[in-house]
Protein backbone atom coordinates (compact mmCIF):
# COMPACT_ATOMS: atom_id res chain seq x y z
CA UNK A 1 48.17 -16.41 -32.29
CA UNK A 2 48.10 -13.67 -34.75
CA UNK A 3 45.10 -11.07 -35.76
CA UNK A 4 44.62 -12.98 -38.62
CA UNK A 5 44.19 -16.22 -37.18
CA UNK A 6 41.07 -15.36 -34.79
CA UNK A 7 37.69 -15.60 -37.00
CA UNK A 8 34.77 -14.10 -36.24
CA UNK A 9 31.96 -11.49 -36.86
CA UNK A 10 32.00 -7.89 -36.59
CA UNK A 11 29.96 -5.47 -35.38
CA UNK A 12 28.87 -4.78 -38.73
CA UNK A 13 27.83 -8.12 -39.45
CA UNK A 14 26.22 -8.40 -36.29
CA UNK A 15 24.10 -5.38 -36.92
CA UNK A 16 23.56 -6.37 -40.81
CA UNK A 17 21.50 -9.87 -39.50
CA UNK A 18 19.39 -8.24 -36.79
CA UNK A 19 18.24 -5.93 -39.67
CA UNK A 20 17.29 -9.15 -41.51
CA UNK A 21 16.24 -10.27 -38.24
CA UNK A 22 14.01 -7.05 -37.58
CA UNK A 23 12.37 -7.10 -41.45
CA UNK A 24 11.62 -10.71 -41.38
CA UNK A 25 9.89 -10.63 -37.98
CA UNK A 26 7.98 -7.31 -39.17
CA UNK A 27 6.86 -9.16 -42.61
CA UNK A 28 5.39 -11.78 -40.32
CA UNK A 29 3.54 -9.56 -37.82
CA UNK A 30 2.30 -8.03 -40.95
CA UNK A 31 0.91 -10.70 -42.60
CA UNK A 32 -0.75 -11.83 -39.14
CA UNK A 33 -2.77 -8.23 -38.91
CA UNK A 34 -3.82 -8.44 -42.10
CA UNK A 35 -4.98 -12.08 -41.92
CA UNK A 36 -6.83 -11.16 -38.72
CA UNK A 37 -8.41 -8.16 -39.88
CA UNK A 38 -9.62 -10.34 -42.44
CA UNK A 39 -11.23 -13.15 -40.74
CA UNK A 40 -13.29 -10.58 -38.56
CA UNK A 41 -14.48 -9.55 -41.53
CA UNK A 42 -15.52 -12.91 -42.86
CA UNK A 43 -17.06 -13.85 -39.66
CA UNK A 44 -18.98 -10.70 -40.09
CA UNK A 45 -20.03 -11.29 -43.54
CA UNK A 46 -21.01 -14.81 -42.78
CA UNK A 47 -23.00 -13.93 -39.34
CA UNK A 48 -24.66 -11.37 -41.48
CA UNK A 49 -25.91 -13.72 -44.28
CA UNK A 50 -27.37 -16.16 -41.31
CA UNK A 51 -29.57 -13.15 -39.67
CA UNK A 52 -30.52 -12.31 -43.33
CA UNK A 53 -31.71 -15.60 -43.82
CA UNK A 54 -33.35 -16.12 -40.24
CA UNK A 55 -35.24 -12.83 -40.95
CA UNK A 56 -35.92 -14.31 -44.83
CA UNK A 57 -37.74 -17.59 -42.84
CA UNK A 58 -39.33 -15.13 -40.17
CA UNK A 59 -41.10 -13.18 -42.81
CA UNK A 60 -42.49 -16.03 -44.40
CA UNK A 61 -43.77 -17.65 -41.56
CA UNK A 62 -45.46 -14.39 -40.78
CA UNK A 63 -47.03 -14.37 -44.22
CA UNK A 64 -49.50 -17.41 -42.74
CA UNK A 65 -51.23 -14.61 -41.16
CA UNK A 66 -52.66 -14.14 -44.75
CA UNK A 67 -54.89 -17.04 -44.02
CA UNK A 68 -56.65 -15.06 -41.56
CA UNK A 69 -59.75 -13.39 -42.27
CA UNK A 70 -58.12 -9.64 -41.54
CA UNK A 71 -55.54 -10.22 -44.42
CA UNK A 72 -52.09 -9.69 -43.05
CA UNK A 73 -53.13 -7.10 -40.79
CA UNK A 74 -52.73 -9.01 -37.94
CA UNK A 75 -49.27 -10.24 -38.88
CA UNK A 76 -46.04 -8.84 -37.01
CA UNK A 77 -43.76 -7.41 -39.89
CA UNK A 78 -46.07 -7.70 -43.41
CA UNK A 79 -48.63 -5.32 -42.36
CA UNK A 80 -45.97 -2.54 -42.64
CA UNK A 81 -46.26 -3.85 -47.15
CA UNK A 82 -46.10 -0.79 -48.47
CA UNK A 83 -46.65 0.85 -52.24
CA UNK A 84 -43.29 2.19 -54.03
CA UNK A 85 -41.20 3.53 -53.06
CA UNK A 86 -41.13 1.55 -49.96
CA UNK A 87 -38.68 2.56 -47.34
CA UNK A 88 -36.18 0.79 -44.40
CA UNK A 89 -37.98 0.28 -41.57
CA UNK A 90 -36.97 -0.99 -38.15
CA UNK A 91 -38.73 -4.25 -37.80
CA UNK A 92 -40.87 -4.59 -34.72
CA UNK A 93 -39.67 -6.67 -31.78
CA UNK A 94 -41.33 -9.84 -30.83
CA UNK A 95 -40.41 -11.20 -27.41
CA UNK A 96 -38.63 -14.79 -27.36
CA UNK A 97 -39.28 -14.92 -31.24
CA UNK A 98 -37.17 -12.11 -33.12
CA UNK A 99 -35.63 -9.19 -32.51
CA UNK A 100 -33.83 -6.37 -35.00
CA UNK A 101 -30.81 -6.86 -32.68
CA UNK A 102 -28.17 -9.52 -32.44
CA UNK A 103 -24.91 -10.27 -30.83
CA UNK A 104 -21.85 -10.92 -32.28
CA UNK A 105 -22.71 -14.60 -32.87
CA UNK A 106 -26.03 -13.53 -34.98
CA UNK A 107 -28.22 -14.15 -31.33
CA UNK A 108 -31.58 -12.16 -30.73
CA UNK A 109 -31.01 -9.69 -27.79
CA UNK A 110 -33.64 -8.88 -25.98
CA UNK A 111 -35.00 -6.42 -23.88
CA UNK A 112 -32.27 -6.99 -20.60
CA UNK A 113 -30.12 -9.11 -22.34
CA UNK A 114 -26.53 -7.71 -21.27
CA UNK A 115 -24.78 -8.49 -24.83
CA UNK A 116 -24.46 -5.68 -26.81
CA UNK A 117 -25.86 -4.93 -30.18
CA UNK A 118 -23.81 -6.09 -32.89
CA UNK A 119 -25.65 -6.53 -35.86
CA UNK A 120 -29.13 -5.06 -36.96
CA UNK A 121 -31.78 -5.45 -39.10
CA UNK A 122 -33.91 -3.24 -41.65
CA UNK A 123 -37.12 -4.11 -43.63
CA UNK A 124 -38.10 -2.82 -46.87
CA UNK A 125 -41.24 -4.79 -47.80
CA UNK A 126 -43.07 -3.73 -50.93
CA UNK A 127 -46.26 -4.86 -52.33
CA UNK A 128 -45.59 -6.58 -55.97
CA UNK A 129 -47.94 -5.35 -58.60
CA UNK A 130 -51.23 -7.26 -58.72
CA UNK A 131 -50.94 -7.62 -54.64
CA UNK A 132 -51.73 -4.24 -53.85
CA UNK A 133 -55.01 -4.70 -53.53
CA UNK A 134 -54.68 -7.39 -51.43
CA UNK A 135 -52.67 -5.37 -48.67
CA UNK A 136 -55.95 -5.52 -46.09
CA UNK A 137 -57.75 -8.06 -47.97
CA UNK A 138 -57.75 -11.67 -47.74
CA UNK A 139 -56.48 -12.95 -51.32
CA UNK A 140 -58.99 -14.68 -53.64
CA UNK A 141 -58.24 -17.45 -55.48
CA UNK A 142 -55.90 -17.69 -57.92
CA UNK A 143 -54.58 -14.83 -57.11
CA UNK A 144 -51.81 -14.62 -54.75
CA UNK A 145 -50.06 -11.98 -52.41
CA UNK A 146 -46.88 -11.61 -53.02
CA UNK A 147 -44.45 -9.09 -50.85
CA UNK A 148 -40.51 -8.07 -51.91
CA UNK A 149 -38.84 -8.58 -48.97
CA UNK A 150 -35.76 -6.38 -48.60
CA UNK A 151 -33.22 -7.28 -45.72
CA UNK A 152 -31.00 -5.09 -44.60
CA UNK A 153 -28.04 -6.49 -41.97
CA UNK A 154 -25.45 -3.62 -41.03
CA UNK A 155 -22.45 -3.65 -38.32
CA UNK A 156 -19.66 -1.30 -37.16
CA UNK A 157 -17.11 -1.55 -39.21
CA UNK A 158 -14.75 -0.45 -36.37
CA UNK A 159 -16.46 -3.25 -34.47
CA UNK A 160 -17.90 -1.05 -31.74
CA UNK A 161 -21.38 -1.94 -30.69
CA UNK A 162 -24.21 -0.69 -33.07
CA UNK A 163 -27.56 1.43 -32.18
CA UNK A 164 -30.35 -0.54 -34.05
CA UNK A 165 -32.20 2.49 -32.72
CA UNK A 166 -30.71 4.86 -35.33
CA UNK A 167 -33.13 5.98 -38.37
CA UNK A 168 -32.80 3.81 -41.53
CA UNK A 169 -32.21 7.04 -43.16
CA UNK A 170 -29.10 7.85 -41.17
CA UNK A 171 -27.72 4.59 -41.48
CA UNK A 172 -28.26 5.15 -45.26
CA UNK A 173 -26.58 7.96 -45.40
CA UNK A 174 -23.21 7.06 -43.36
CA UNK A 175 -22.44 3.82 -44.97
CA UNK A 176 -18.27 4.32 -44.77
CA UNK A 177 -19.03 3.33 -40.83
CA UNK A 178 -20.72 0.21 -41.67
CA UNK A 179 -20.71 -2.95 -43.53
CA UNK A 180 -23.97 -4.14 -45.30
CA UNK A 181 -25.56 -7.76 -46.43
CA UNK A 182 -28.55 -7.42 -48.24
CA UNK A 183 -30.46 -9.97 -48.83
CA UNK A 184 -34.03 -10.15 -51.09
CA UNK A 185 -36.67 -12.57 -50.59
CA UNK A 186 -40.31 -13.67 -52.19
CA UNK A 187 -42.70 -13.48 -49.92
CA UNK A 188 -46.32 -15.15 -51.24
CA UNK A 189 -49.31 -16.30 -49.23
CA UNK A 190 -49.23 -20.08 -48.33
CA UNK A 191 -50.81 -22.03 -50.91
């Protein structure tokens, strides 16, 4: 048998398809980060939008305290109403009802709960025009309370826990370290 007779590859050739090789299998890890990165962020954005809402219900089901002959002043989270401008406030926790802190999976963590903090929530409740008198005052007919309830749902972007202790106004102030839902809501006396 001649040289010429024996096929086969070179090293060249060899080396030439592991490069393909090596690009290919990069393009797919690639494409797997970045599809990864962005379902964490979906999940986030979704579990968000559920604690917004939860906190949306909460409020209103505190606004039955306006029934009550004290106004809302006995209620959990309205009492805080304020006149503009209104600012975030941590909202109060109520054991085995709500808390400002959840888990990962949008869960109230309370007070020995090992999970740590995840998400949190801010209030910004203000007092619509023509309810401001009726802040400490049981409404009279036909006029009815009505509250702007501002929600506030913030996590880690890096996805370390948060510190739903932090000031509102720090939180504010650093938003390239967290992601944000907010969410607005009517809040009106029951009828």
């Amino acid at each position: 048998m001649t040289t010429h007779e024996l096929r086969g590859y070179t090293l060249v050739e060899v080396a030439v398809a592991l490069a393909v090789l090596a690009v290919g299998a990069a393009g797919i890890i690639a494409v797997q980060k970045a599809t990864g990165i962005g379902n964490v962020h979906a999940r986030n954005i979704a579990t968000a939008n559920r604690i917004a809402a939860k906190w949306a219900e909460r409020l209103q089901g505190d606004s039955l305290q306006w029934n009550e002959i004290n106004g809302y002043a006995n209620s959990h989270w309205l009492s805080q109403t304020t006149l503009p401008p209104a600012n975030w406030i941590i909202p109060a926790e109520v054991v085995n009802r709500a808390s400002p802190d959840a888990d990962v999976l949008g869960a109230d963590i309370y007070p020995g709960d090992p999970a740590a903090s995840a998400f949190c929530t801010h209030l910004r409740l203000l007092a619509l025009p023509g309810s401001a008198a009726h802040l400490t005052t049981p409404p009279e007919p036909p006029m009815v309370p009505a509250v702007r309830a501002e929600i506030r749902v913030f996590w880690r972007k890096s996805g370390d826990p948060a510190d739903c202790t932090t000031a509102p106004a720090t939180i504010t102030q650093q938003r390239e370290l967290y992601g944000f839902i907010h969410h607005v809501a009517g809040v009106t006396a029951p009828q």
